[in-house]
N, C-alpha and C. Protein backbone atom coordinates (compact mmCIF):
# COMPACT_ATOMS: atom_id res chain seq x y z
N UNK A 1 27.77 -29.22 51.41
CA UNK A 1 28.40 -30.34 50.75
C UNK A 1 27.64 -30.63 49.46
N UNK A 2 28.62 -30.41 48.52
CA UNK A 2 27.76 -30.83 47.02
C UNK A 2 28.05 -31.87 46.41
N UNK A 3 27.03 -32.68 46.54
CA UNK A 3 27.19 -34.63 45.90
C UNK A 3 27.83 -34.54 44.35
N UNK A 4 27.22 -33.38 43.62
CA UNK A 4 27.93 -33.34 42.63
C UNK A 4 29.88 -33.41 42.18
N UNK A 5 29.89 -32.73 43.27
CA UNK A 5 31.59 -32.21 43.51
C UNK A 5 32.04 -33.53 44.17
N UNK A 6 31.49 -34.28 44.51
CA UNK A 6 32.18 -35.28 45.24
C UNK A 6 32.01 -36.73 44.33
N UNK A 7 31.16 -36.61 43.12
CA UNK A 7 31.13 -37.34 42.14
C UNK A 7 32.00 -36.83 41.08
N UNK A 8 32.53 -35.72 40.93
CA UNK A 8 33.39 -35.11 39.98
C UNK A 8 34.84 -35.71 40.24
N UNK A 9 34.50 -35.25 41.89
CA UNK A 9 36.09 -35.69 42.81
C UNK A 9 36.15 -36.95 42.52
N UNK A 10 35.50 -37.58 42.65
CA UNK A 10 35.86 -39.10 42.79
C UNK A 10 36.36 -39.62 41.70
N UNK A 11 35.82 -39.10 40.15
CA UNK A 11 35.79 -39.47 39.08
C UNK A 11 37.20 -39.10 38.59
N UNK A 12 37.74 -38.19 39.25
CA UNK A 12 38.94 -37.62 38.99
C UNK A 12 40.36 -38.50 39.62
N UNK A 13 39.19 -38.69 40.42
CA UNK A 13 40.48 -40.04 41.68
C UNK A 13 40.70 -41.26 40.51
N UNK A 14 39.21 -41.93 40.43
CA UNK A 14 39.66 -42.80 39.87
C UNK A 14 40.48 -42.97 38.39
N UNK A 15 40.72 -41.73 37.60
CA UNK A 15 40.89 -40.83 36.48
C UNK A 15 42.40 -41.72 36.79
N UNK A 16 42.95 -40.53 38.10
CA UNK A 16 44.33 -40.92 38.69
C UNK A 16 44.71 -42.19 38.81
N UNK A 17 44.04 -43.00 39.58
CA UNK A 17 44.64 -44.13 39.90
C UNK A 17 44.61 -45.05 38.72
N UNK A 18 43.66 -45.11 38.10
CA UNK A 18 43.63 -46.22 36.82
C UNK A 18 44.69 -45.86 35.63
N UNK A 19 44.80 -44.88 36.02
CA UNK A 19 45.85 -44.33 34.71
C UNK A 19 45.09 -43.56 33.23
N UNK A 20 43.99 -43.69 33.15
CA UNK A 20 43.05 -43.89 32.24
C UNK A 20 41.56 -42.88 32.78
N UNK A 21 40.97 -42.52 31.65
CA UNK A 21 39.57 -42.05 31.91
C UNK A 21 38.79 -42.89 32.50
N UNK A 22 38.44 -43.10 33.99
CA UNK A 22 37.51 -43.87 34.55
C UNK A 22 36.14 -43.34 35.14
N UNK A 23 34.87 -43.85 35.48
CA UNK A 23 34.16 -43.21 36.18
C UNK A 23 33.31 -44.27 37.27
N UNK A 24 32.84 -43.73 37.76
CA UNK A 24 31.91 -44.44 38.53
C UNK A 24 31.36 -45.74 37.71
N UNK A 25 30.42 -44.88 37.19
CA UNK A 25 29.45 -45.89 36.01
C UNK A 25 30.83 -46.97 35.08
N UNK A 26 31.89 -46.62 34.87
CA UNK A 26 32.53 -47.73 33.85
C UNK A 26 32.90 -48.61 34.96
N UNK A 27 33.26 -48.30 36.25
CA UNK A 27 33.74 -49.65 37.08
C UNK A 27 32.25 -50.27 36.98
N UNK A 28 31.19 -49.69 36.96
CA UNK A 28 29.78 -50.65 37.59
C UNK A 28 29.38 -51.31 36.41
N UNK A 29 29.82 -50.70 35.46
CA UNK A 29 29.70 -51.27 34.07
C UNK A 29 30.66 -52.44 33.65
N UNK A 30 31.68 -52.57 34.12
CA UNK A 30 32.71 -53.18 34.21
C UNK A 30 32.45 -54.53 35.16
N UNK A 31 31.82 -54.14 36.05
CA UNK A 31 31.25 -55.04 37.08
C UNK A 31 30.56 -56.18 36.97
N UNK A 32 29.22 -55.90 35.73
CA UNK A 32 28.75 -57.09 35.36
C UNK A 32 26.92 -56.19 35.63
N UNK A 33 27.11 -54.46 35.95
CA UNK A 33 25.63 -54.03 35.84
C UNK A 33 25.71 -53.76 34.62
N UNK A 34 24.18 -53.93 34.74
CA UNK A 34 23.39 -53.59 33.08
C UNK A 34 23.30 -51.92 32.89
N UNK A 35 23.16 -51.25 32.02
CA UNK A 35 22.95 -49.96 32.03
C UNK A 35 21.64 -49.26 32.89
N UNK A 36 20.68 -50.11 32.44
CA UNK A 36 19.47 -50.43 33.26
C UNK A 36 19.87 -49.50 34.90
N UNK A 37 20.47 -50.91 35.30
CA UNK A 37 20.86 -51.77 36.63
C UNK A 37 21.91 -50.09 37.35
N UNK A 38 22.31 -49.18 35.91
CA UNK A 38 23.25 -48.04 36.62
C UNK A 38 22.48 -47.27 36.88
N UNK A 39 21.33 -46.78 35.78
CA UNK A 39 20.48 -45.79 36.08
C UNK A 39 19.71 -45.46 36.94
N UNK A 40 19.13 -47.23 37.44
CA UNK A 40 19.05 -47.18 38.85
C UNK A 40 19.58 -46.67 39.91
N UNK A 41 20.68 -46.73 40.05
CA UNK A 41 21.91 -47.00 40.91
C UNK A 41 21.78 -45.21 40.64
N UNK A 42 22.07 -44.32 39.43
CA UNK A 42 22.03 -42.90 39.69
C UNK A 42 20.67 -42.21 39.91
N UNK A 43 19.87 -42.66 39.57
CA UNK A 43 18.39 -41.51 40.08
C UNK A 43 18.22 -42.53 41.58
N UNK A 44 18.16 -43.46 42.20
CA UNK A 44 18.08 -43.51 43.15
C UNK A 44 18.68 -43.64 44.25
N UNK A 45 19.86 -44.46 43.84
CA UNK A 45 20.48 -44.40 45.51
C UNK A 45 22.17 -43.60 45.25
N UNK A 46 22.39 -42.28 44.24
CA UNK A 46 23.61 -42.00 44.24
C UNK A 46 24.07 -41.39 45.04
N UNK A 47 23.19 -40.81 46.05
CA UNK A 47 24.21 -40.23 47.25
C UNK A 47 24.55 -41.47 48.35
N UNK A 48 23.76 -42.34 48.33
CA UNK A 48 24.01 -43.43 49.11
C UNK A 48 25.43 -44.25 48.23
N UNK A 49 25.49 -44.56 47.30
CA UNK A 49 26.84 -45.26 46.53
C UNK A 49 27.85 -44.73 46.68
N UNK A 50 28.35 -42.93 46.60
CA UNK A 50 28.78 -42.65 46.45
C UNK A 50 29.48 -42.25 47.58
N UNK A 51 28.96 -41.93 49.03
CA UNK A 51 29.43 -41.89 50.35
C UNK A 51 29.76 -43.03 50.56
N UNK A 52 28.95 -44.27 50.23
CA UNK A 52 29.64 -45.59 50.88
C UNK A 52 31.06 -45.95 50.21
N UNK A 53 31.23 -45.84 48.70
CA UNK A 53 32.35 -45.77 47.98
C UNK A 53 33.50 -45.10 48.85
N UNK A 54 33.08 -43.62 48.86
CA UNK A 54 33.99 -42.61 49.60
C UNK A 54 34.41 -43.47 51.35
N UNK A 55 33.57 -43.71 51.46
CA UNK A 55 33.85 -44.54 53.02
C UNK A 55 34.51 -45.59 53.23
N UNK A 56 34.85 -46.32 52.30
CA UNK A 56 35.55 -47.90 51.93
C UNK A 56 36.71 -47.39 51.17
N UNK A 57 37.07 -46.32 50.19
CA UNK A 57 38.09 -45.73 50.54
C UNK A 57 39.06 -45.09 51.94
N UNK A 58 38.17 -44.49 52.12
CA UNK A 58 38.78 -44.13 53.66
C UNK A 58 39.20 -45.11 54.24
N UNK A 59 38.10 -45.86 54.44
CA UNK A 59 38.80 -47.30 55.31
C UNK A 59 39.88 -48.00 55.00
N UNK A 60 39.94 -47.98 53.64
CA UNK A 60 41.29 -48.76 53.15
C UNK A 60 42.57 -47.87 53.02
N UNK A 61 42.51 -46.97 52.95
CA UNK A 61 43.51 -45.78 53.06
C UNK A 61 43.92 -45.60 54.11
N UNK A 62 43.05 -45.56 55.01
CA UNK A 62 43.68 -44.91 56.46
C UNK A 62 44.16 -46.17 57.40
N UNK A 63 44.22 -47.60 57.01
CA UNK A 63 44.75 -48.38 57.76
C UNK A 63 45.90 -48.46 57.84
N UNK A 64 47.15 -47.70 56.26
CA UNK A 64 48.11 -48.17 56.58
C UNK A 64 48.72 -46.96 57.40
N UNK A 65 49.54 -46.78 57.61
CA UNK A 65 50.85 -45.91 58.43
C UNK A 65 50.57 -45.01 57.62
N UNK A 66 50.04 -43.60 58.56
CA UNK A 66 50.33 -42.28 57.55
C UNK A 66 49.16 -42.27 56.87
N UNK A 67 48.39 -42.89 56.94
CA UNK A 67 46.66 -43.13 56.27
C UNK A 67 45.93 -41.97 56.72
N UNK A 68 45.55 -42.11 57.55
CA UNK A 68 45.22 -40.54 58.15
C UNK A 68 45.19 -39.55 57.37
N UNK A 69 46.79 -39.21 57.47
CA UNK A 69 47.16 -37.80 56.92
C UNK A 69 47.09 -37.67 55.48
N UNK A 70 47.28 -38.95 54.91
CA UNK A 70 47.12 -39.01 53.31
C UNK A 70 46.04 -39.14 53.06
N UNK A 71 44.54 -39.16 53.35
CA UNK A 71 43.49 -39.18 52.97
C UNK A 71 42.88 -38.09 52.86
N UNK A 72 43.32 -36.98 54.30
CA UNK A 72 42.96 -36.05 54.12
C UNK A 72 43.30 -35.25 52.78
N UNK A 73 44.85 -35.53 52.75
CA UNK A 73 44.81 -35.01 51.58
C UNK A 73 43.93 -35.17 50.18
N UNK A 74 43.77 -36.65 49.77
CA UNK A 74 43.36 -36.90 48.82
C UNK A 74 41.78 -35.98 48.82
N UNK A 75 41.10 -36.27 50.09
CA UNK A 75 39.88 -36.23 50.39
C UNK A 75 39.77 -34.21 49.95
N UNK A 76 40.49 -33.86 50.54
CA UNK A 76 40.36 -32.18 49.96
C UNK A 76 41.08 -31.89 48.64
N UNK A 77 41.71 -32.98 48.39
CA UNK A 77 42.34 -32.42 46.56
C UNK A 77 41.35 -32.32 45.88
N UNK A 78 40.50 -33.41 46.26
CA UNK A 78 39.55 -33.82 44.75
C UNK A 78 38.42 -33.99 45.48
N UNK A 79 38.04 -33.02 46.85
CA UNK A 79 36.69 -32.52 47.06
C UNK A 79 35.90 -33.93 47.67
N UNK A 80 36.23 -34.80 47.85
CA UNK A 80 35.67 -35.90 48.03
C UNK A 80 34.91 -35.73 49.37
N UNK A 81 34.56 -34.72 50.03
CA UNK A 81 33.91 -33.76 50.69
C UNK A 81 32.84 -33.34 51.03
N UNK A 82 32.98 -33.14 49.18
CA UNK A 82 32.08 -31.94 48.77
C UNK A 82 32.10 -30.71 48.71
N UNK A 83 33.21 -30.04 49.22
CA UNK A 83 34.14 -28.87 49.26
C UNK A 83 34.50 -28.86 47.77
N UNK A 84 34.90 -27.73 47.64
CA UNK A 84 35.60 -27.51 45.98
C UNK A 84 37.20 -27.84 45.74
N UNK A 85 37.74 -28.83 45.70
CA UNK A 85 38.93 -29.25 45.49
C UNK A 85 39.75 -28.21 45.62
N UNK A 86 40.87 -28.29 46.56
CA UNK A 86 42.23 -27.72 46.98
C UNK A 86 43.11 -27.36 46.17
N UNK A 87 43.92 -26.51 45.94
CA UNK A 87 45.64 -26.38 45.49
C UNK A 87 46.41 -27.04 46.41
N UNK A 88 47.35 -27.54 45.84
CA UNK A 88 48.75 -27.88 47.10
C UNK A 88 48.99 -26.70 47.69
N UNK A 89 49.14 -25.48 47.44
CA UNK A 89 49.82 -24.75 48.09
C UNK A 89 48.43 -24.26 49.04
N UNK A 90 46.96 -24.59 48.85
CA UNK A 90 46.30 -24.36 50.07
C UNK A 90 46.27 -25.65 50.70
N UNK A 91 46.32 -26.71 50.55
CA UNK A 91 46.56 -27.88 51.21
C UNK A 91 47.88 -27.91 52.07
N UNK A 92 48.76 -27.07 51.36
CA UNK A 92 50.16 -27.09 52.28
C UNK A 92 49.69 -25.81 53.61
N UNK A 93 49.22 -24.86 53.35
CA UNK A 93 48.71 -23.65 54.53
C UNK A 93 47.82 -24.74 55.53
N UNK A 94 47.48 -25.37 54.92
CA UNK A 94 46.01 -26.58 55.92
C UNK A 94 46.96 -27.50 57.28
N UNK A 95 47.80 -27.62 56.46
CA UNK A 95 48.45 -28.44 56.92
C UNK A 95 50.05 -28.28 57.73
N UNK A 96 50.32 -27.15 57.27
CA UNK A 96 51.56 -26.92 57.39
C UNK A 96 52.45 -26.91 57.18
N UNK A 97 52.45 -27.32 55.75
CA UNK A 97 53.28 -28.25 55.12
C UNK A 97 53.83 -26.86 54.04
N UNK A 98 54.93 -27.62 53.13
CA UNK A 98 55.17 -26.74 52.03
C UNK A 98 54.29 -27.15 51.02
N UNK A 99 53.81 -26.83 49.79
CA UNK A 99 53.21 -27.04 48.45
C UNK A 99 53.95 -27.97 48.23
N UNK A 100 55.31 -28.12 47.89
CA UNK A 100 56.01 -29.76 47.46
C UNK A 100 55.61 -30.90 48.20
N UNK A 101 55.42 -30.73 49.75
CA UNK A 101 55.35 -31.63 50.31
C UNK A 101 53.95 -32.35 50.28
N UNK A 102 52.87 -31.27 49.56
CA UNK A 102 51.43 -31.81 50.07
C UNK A 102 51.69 -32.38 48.15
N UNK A 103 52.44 -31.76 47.51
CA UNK A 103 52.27 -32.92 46.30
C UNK A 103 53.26 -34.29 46.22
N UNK A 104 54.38 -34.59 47.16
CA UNK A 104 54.65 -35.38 47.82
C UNK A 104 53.69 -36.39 48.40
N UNK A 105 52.62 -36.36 48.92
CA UNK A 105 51.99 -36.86 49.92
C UNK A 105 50.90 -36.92 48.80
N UNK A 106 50.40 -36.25 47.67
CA UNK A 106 49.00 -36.71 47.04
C UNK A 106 49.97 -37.89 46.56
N UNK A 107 51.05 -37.44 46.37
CA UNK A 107 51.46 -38.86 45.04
C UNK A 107 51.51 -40.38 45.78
N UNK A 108 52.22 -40.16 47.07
CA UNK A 108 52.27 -41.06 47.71
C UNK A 108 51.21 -42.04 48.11
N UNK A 109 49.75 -40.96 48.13
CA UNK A 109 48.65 -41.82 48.17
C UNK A 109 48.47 -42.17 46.96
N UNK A 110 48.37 -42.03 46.08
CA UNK A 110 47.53 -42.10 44.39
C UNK A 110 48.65 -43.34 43.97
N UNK A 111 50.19 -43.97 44.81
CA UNK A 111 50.93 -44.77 44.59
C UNK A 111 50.11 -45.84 45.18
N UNK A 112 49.92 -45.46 46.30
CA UNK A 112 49.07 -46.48 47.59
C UNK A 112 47.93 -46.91 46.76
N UNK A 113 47.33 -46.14 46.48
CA UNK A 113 45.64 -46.43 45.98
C UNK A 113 45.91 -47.45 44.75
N UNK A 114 47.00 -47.63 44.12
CA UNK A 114 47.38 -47.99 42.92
C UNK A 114 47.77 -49.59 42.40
N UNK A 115 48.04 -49.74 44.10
CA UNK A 115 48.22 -51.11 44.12
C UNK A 115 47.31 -52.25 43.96
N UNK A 116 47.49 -53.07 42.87
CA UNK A 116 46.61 -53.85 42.38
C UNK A 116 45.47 -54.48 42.96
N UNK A 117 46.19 -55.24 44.29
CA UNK A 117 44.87 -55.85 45.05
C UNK A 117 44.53 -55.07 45.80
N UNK A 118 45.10 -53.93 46.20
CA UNK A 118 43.81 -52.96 47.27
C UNK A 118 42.69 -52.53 45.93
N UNK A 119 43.43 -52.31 44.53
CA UNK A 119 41.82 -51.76 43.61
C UNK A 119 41.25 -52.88 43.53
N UNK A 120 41.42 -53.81 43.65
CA UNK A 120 40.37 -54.94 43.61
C UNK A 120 39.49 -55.35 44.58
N UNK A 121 40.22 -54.99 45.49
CA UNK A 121 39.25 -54.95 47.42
C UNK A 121 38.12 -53.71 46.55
N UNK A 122 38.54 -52.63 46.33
CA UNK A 122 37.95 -51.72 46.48
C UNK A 122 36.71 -51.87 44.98
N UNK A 123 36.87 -52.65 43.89
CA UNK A 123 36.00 -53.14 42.78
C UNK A 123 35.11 -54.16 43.60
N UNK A 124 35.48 -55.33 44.46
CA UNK A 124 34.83 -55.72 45.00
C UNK A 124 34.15 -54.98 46.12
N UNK A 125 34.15 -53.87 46.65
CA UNK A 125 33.58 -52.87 47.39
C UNK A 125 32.46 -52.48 47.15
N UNK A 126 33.02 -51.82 46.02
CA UNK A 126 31.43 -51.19 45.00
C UNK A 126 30.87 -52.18 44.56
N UNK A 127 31.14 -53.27 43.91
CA UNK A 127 30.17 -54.26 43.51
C UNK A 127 29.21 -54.69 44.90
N UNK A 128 29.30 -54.80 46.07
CA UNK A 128 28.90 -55.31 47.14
C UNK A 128 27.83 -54.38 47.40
N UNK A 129 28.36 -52.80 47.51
CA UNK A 129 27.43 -51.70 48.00
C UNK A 129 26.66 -51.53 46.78
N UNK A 130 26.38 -51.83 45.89
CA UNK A 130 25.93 -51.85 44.55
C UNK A 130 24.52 -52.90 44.00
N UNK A 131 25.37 -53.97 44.62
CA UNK A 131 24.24 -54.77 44.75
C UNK A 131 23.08 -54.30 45.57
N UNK A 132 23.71 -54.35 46.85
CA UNK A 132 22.63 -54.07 48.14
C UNK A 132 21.98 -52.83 47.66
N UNK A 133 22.56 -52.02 47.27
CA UNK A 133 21.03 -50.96 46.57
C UNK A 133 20.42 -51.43 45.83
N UNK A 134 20.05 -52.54 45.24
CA UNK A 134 19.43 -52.91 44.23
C UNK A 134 18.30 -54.09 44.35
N UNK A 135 17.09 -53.83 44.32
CA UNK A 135 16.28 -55.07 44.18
C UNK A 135 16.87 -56.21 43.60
N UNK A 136 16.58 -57.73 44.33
CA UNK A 136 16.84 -58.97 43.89
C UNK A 136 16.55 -58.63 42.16
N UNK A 137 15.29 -58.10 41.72
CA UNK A 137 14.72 -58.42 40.85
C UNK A 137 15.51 -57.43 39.59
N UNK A 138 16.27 -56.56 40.47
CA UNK A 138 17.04 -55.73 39.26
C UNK A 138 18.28 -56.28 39.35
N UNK A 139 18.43 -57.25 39.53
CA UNK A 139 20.30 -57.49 39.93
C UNK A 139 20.12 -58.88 39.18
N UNK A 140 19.43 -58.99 38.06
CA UNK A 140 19.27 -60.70 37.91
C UNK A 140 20.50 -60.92 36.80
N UNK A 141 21.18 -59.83 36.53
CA UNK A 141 22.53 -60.06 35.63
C UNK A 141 23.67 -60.26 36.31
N UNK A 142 23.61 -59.71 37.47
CA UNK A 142 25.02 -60.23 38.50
C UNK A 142 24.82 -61.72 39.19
N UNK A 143 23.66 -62.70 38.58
CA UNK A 143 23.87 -63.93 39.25
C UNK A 143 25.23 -64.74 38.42
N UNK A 144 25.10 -64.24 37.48
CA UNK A 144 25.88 -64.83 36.17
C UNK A 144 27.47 -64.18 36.33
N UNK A 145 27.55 -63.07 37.11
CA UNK A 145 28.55 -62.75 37.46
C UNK A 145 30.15 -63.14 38.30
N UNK A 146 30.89 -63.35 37.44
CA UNK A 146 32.47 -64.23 37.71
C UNK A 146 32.97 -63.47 38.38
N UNK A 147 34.03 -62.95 39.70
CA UNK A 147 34.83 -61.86 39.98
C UNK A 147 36.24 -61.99 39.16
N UNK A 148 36.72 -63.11 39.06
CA UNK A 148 37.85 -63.07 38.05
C UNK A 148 37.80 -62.76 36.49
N UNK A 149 36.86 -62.89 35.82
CA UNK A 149 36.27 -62.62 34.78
C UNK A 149 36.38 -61.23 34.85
N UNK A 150 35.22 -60.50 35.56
CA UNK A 150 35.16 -59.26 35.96
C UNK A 150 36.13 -58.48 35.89
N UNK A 151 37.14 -58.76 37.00
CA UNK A 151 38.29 -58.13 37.39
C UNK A 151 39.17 -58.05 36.42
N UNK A 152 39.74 -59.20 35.54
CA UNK A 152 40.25 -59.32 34.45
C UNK A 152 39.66 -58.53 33.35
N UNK A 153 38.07 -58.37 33.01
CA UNK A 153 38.15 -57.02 32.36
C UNK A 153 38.07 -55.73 32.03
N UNK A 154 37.65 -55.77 33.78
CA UNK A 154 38.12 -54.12 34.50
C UNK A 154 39.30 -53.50 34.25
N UNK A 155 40.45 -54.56 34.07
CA UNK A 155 42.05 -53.79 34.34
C UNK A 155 42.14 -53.41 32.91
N UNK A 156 41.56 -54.36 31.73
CA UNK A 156 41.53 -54.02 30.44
C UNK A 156 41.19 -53.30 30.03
N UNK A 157 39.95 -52.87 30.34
CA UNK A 157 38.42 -52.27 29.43
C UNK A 157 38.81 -50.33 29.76
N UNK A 158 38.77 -49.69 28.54
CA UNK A 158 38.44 -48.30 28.79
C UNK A 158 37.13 -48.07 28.56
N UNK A 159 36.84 -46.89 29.55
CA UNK A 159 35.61 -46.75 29.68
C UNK A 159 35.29 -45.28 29.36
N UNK A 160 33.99 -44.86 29.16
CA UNK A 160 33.86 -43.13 29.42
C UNK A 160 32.67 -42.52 30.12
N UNK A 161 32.16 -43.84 30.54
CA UNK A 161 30.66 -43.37 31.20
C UNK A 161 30.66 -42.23 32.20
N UNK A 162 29.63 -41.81 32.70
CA UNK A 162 30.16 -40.83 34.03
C UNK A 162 28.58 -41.09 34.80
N UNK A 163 29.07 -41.57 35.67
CA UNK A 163 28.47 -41.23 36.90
C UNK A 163 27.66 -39.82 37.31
N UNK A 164 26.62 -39.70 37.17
CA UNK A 164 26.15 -37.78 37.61
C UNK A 164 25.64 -38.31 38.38
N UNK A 165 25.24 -37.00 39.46
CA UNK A 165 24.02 -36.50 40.41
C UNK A 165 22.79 -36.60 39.92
């Protein structure tokens, strides 16, 4: 499993769902961390952020009907794994499916994922697991931190940072 590939994947997810170039680092940036406060966040705890991220996806994905099966998908399109991201037409052999149907089913999730207040569960997600990696003493810019503020200029703000290993 390569953390790298699963920070690529992810970056690609969120690419998808925002509509827009997103990354790790622009939601945390977006959030109300300092650059500081990210670099932290990548030389020390990025395999820890980045599984818990991946895990609070899952969780929110797989609750509704058909969650399950649509995660998997997402989860092997874009390597979120750590595996090297799928074709539909090997996602359809995985599965059984035809190639239309497994791009049927990415879209259907990447519709799901898309919906406004589940990305905001999920901004408030990472902000939460984000903090908690972080010393009181490095987090002294998120006391000042609004979630409506925030959120309001998350949906706005383009970003290009990237998140690495």
């Amino acid at each position: 499993m390569s953390l790298r590939t699963q920070v690529e994947g992810l970056n690609k997810l969120l690419t998808a769902v925002y509509g827009r170039d997103t990354r790790l680092s622009t939601l945390l940036q977006d959030l109300g961390f300092s650059p500081q406060q990210i670099e932290i966040l990548r030389r020390q705890h990025a395999q820890q952020i980045v599984e818990s991220y991946i895990a609070l996806l899952k969780e929110r994905i797989v609750a509704d009907s058909d969650g399950e099966r649509l995660y998997e998908i997402i989860k092997h399109r874009f390597g979120l794994d750590g595996e090297q991201p799928q074709t539909l037409q090997s996602l359809g052999e995985k599965f059984g499916i035809s190639r239309e149907r497994a791009r049927q089913l990415e879209r259907k999730a990447l519709k799901r994922c898309r919906i406004r207040s589940r990305l905001k569960s999920w901004e408030v997600g990472l902000y939460d697991i984000a903090y908690s990696l972080l010393d009181a003493s490095d987090a002294s810019v998120l006391q000042e931190w609004q979630f409506l503020g925030a959120s309001k200029h998350l949906s706005e703000t383009q970003g290009n940072g990237q998140f690495d290993a």
